[in-house]
N, C-alpha and C. Protein backbone atom coordinates (compact mmCIF):
# COMPACT_ATOMS: atom_id res chain seq x y z
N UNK A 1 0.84 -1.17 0.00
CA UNK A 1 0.00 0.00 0.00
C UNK A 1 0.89 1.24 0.00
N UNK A 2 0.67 2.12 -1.02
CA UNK A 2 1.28 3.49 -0.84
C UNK A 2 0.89 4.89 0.62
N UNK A 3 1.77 5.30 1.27
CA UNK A 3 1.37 5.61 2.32
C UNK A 3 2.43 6.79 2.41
N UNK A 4 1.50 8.19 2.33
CA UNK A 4 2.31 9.26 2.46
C UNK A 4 2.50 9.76 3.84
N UNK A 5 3.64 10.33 4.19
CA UNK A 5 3.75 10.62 5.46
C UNK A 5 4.36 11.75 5.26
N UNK A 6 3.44 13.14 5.81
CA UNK A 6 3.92 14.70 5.85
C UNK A 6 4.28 15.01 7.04
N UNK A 7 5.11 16.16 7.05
CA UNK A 7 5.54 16.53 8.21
C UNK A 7 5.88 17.95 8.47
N UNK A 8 5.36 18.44 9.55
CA UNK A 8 5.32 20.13 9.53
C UNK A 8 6.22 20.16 10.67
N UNK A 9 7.54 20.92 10.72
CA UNK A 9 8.68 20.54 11.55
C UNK A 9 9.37 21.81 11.45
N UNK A 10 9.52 22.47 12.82
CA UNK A 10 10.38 23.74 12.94
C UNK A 10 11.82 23.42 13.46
N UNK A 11 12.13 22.38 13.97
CA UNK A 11 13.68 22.42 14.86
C UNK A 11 14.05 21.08 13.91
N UNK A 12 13.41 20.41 13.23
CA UNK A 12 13.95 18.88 12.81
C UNK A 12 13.47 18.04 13.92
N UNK A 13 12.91 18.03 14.86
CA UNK A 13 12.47 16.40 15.32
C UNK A 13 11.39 15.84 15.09
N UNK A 14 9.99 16.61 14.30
CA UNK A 14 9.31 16.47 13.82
C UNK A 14 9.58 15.61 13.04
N UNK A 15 9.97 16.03 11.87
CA UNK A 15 11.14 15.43 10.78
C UNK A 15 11.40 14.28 11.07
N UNK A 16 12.32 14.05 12.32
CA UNK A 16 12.54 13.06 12.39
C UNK A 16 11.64 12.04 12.88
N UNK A 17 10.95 12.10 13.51
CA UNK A 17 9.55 11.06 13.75
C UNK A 17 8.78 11.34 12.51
N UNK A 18 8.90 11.83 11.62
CA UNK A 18 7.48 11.18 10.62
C UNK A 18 9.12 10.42 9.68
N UNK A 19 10.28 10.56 9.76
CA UNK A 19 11.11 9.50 9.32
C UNK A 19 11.09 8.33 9.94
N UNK A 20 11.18 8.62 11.06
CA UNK A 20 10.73 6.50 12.14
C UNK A 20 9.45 6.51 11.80
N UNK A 21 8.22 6.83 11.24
CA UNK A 21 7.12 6.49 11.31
C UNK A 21 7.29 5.64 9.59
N UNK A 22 7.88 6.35 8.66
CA UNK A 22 8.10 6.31 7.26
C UNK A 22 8.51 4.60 7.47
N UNK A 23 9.81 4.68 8.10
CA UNK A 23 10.76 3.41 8.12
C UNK A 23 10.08 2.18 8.62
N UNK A 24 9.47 2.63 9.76
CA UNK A 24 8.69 1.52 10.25
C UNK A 24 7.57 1.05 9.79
N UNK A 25 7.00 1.47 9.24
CA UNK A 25 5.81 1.63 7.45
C UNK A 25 6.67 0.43 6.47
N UNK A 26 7.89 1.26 6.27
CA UNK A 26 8.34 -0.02 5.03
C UNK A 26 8.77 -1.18 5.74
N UNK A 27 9.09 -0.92 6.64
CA UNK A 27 9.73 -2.60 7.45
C UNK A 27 8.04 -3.56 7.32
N UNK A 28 7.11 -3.25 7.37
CA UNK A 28 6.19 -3.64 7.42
C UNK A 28 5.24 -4.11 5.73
N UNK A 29 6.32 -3.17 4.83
CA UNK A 29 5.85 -3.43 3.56
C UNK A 29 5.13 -2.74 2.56
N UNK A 30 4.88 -1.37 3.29
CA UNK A 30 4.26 -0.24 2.86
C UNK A 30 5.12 0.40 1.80
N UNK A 31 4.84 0.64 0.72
CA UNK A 31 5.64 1.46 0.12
C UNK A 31 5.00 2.99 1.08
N UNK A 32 6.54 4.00 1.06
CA UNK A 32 5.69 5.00 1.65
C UNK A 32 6.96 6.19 0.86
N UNK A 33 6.03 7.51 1.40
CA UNK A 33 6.74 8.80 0.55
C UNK A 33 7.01 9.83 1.80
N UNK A 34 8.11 10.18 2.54
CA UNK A 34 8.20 11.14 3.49
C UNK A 34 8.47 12.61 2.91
N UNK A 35 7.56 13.47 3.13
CA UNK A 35 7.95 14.73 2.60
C UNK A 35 7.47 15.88 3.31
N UNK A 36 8.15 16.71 3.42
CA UNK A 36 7.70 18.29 4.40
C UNK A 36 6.35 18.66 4.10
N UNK A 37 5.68 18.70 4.72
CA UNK A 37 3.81 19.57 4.24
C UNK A 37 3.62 20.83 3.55
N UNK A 38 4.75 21.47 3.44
CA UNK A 38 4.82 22.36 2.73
C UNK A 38 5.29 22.37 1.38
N UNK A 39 5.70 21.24 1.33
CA UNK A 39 6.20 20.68 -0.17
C UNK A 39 5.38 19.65 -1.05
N UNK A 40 4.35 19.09 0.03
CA UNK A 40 3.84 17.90 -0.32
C UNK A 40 2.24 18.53 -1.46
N UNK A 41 2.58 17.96 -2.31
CA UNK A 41 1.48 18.35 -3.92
C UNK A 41 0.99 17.32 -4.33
N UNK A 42 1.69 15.62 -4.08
CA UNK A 42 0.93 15.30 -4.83
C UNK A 42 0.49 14.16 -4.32
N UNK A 43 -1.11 13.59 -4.03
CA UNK A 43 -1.78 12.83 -3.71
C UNK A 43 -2.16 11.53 -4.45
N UNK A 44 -2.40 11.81 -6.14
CA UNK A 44 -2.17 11.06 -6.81
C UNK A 44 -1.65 9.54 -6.60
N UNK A 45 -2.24 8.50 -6.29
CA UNK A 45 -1.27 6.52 -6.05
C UNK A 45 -1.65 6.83 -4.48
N UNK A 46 -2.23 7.85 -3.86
CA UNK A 46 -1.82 8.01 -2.46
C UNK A 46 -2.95 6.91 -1.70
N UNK A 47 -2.54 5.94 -1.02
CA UNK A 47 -3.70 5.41 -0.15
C UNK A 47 -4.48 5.45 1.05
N UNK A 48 -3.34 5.83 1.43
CA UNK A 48 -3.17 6.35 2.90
C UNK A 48 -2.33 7.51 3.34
N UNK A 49 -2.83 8.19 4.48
CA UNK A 49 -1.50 9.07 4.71
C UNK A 49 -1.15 9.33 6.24
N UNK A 50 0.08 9.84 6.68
CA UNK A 50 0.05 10.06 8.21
C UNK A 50 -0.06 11.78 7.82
N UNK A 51 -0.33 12.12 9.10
CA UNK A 51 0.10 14.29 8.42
C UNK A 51 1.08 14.45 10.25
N UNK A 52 1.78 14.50 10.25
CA UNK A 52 2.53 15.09 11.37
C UNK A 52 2.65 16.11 11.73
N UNK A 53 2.83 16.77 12.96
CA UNK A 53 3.19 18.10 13.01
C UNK A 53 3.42 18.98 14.68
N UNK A 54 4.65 19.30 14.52
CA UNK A 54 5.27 19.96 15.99
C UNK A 54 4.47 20.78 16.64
N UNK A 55 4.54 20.40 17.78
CA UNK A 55 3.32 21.23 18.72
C UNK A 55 4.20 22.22 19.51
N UNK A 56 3.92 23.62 19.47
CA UNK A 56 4.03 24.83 20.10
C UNK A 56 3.54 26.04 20.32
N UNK A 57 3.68 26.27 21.52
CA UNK A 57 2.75 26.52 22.58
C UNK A 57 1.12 26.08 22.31
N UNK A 58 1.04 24.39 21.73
CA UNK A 58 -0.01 23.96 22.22
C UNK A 58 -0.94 23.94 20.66
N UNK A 59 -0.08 24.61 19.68
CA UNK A 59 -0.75 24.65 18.59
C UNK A 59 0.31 23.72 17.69
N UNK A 60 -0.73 22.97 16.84
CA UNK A 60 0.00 22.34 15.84
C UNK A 60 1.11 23.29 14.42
N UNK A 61 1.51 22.49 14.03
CA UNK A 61 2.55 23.44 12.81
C UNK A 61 1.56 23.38 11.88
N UNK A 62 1.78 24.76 11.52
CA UNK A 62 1.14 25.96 10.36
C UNK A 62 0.99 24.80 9.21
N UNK A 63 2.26 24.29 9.08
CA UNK A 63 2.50 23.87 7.73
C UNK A 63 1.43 22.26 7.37
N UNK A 64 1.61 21.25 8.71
CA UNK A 64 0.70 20.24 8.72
C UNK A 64 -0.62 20.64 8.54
N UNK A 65 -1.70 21.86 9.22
CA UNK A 65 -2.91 22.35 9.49
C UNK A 65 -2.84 23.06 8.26
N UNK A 66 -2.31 23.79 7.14
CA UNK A 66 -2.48 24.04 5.84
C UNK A 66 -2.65 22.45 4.86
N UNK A 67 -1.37 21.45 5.21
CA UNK A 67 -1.77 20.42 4.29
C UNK A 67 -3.22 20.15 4.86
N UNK A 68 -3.45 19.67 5.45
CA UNK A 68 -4.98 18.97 5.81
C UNK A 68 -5.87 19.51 5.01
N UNK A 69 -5.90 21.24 5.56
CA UNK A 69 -6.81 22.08 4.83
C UNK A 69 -7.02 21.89 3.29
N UNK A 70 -5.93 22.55 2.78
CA UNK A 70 -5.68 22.57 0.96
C UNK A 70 -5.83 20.82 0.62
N UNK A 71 -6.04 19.88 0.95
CA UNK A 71 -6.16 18.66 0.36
C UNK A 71 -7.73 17.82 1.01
N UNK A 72 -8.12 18.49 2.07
CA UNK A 72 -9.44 17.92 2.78
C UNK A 72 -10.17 17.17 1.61
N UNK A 73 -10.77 17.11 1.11
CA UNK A 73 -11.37 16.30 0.05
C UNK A 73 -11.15 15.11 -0.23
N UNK A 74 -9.05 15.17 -0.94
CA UNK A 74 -8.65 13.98 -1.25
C UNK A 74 -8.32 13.42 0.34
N UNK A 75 -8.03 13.66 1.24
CA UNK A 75 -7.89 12.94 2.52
C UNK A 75 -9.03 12.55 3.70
N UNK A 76 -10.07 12.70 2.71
CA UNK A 76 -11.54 12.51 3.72
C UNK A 76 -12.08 11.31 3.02
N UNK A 77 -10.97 10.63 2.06
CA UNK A 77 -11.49 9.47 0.96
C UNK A 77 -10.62 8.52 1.34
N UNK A 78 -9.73 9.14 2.11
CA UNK A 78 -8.73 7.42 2.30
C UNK A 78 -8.30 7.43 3.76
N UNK A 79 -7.44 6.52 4.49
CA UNK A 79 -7.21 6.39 5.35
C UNK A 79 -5.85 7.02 6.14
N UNK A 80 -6.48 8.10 6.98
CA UNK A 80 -5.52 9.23 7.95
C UNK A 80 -5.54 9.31 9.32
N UNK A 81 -4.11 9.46 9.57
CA UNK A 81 -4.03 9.61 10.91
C UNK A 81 -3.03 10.49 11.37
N UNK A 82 -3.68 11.72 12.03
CA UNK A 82 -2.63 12.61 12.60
C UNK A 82 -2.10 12.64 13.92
N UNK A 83 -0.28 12.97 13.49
CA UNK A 83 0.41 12.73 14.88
C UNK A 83 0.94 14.19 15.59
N UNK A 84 0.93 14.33 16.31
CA UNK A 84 1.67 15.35 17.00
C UNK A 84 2.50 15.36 17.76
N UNK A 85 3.77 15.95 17.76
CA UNK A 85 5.37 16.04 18.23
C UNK A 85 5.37 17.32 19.01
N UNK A 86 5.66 17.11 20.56
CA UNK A 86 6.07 18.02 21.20
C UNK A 86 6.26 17.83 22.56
N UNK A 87 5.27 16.97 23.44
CA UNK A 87 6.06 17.15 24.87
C UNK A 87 7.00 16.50 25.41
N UNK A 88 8.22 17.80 25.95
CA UNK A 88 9.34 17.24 26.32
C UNK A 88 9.47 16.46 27.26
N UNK A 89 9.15 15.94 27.57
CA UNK A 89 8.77 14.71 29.34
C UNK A 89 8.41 13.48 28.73
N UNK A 90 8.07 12.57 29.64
CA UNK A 90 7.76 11.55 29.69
C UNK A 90 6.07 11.31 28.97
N UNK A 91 5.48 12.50 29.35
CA UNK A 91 3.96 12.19 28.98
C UNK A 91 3.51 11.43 28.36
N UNK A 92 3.56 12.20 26.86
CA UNK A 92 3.28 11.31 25.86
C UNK A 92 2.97 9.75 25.78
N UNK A 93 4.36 9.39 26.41
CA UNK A 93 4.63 8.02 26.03
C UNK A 93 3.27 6.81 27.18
N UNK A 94 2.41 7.80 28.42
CA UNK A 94 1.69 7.10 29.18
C UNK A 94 0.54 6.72 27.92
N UNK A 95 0.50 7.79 26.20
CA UNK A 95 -1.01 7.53 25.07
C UNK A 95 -1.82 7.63 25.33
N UNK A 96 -2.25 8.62 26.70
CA UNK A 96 -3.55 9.28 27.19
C UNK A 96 -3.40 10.80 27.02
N UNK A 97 -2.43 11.54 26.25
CA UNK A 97 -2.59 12.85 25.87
C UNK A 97 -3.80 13.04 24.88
N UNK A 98 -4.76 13.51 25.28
CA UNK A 98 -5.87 13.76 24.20
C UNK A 98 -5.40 14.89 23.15
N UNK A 99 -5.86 14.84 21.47
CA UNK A 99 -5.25 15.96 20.75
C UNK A 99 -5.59 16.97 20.96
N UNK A 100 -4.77 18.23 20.88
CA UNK A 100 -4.84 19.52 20.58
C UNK A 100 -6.32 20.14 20.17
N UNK A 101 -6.70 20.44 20.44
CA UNK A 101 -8.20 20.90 20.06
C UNK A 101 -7.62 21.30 18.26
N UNK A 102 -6.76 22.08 17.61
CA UNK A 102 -6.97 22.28 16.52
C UNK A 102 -6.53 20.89 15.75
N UNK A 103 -6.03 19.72 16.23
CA UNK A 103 -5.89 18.11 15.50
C UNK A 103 -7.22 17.57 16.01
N UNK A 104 -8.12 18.21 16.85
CA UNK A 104 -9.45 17.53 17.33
C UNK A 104 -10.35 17.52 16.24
N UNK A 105 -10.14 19.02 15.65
CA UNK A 105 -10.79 19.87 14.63
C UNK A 105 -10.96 19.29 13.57
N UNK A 106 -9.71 18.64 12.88
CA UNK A 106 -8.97 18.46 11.39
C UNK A 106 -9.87 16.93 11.69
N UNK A 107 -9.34 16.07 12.77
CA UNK A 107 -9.74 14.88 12.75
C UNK A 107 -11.42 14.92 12.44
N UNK A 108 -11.57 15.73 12.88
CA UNK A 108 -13.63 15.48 12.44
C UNK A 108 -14.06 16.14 11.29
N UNK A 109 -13.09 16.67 11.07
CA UNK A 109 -13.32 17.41 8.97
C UNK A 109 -13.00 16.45 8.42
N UNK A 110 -11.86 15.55 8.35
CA UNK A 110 -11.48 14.75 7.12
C UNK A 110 -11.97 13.93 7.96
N UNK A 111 -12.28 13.14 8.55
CA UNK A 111 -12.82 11.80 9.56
C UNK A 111 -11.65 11.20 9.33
N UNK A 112 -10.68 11.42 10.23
CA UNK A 112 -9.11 10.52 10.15
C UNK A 112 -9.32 9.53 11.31
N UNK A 113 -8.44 8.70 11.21
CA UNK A 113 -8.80 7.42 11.58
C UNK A 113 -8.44 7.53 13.26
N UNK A 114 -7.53 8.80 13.53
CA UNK A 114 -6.71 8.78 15.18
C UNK A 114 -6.28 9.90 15.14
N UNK A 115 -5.74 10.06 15.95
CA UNK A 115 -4.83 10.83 16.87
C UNK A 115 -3.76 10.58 17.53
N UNK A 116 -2.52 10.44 17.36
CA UNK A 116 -1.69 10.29 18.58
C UNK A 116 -0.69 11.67 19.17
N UNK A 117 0.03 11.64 19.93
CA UNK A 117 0.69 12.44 20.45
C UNK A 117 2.35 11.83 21.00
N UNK A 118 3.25 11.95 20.54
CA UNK A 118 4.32 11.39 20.91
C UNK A 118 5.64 12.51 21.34
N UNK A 119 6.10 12.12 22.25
CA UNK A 119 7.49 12.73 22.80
C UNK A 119 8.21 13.89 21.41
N UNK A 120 8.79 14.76 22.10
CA UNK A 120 9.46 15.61 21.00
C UNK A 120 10.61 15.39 21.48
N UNK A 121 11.43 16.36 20.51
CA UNK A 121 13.02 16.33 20.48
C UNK A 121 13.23 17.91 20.83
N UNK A 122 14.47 18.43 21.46
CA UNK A 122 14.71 19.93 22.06
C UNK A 122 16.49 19.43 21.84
N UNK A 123 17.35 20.11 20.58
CA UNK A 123 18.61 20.25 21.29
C UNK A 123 19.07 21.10 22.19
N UNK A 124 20.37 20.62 22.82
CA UNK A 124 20.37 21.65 23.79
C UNK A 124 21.23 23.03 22.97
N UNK A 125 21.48 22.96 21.82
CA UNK A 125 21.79 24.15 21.66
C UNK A 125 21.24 24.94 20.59
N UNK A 126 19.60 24.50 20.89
CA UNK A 126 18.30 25.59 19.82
C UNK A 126 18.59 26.96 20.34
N UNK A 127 18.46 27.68 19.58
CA UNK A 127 18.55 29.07 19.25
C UNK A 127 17.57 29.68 19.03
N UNK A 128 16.94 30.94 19.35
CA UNK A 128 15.74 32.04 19.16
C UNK A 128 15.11 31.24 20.62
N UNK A 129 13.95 32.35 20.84
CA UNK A 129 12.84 32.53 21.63
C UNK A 129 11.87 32.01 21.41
N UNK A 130 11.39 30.87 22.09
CA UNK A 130 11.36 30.81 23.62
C UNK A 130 12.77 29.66 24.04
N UNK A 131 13.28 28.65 22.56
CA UNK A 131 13.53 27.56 22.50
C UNK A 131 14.98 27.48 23.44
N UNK A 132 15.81 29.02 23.07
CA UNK A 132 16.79 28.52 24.02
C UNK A 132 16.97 28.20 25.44
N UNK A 133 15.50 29.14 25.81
CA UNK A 133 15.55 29.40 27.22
C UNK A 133 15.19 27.98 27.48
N UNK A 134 14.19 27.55 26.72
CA UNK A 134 13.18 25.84 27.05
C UNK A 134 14.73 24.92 27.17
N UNK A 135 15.72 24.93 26.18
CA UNK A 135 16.41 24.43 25.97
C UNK A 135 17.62 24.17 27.50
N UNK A 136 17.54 25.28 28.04
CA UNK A 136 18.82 25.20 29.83
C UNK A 136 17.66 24.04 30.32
N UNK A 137 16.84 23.70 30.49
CA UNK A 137 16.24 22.25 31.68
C UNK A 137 15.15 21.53 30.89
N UNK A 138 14.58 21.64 29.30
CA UNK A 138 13.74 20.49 28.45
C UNK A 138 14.59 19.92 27.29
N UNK A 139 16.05 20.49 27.25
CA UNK A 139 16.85 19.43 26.05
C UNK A 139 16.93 18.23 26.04
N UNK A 140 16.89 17.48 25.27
CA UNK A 140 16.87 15.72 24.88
C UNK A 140 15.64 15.66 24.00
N UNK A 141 15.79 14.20 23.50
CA UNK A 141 14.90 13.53 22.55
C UNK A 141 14.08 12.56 23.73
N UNK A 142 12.65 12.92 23.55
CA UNK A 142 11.91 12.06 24.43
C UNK A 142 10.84 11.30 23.18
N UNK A 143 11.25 11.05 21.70
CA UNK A 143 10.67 10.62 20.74
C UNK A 143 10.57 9.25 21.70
N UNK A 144 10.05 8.24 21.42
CA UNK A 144 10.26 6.71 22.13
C UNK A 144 10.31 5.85 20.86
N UNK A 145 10.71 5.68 20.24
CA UNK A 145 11.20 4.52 19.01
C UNK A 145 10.37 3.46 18.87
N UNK A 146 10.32 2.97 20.22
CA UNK A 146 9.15 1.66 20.46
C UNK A 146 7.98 1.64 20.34
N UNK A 147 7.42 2.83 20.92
CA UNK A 147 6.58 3.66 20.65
C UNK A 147 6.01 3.49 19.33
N UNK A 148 6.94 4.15 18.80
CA UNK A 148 6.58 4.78 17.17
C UNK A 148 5.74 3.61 16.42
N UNK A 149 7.06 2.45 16.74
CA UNK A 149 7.55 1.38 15.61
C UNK A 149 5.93 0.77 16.14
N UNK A 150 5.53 0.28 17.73
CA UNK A 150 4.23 -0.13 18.10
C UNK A 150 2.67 0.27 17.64
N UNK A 151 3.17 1.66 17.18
CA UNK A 151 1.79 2.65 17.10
C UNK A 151 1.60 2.24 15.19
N UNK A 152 3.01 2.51 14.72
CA UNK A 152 3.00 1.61 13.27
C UNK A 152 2.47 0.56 12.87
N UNK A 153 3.02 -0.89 13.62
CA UNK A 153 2.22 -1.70 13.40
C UNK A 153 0.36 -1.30 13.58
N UNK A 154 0.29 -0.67 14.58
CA UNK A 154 -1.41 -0.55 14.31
C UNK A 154 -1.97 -0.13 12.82
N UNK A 155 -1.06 1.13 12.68
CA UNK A 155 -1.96 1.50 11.17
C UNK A 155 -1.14 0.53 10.33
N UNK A 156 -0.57 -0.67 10.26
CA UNK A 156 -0.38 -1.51 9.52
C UNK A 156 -1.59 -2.27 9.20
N UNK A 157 -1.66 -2.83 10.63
CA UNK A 157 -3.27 -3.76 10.92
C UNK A 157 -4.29 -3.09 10.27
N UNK A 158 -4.52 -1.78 10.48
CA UNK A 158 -5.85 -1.20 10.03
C UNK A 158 -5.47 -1.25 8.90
N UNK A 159 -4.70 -1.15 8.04
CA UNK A 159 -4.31 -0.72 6.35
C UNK A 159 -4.63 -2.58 5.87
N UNK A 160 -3.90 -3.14 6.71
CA UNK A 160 -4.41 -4.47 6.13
C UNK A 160 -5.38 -5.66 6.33
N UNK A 161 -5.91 -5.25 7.41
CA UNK A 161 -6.96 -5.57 8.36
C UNK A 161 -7.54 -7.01 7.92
């Protein structure tokens, strides 16, 4: 199954989890296409898709909440599920973070299949406001790999059910 996976990413760890989401997709057999949401045009072969996107201060990235928007139609016809990247702690990883009210939103316009919420990434030497300051006591990668690769197999199951 072809399976696009976008990603709206301001520091790169975004990025990098819709790349473990991509990888763990093909280990499973998916052909899949990882590409920035701001770049992503073409839907065309598309069967499925993930839409990703970095959460700050509590709002999803511009760039994921434009793809949704500008493509709603073709992604209210196949099978979606949006993720969100951002808290630096442990949280996430308990999968009782409910989404963002504006991924609450998107999920009941296109009727996507979920929601998840997974650990972000903070280096410790991000630059600009607010990130460096976040950066002296929330730096590290709290992505969880296992996580990812676990939450994958699900939309495997559902894709092949």
């Amino acid at each position: 199954m072809t399976v696009l996976v976008v990603h709206g990413s301001k520091r790169g760890g975004t990025a990098g989890l819709a790349e473990s989401i991509g990888q763990a997709l093909r280990d499973l057999g998916h052909d899949v296409r990882v590409e920035p949401a701001a770049k992503a045009r073409q839907l065309a072969g598309v069967e499925a898709a993930v839409v990703a996107g970095g959460l700050y201060a509590n709002r999803w990235h511009r760039d994921a909440r434009a793809f949704v928007a500008r493509n709603r139609k073709a992604l209210a016809v196949i099978p979606v599920w949006l993720v969100a990247s951002g808290p630096l702690d442990e949280t996430a990883d308990a999968g009782t973070l409910p989404p963002v009210p504006q991924v609450a939103a998107l999920v009941a316009m296109i009727g996507a299949r979920g929601a998840v919420t997974f650990g972000g990434f903070l280096s410790p030497d991000a630059s600009g406001f607010p990130a460096s300051a976040m950066a002296k006591t929330k730096a590290g990668d709290w992505r969880n790999e296992g996580r990812i690769r676990a939450w994958a197999g699900q939309v495997h199951e559902a894709l092949v059910g």
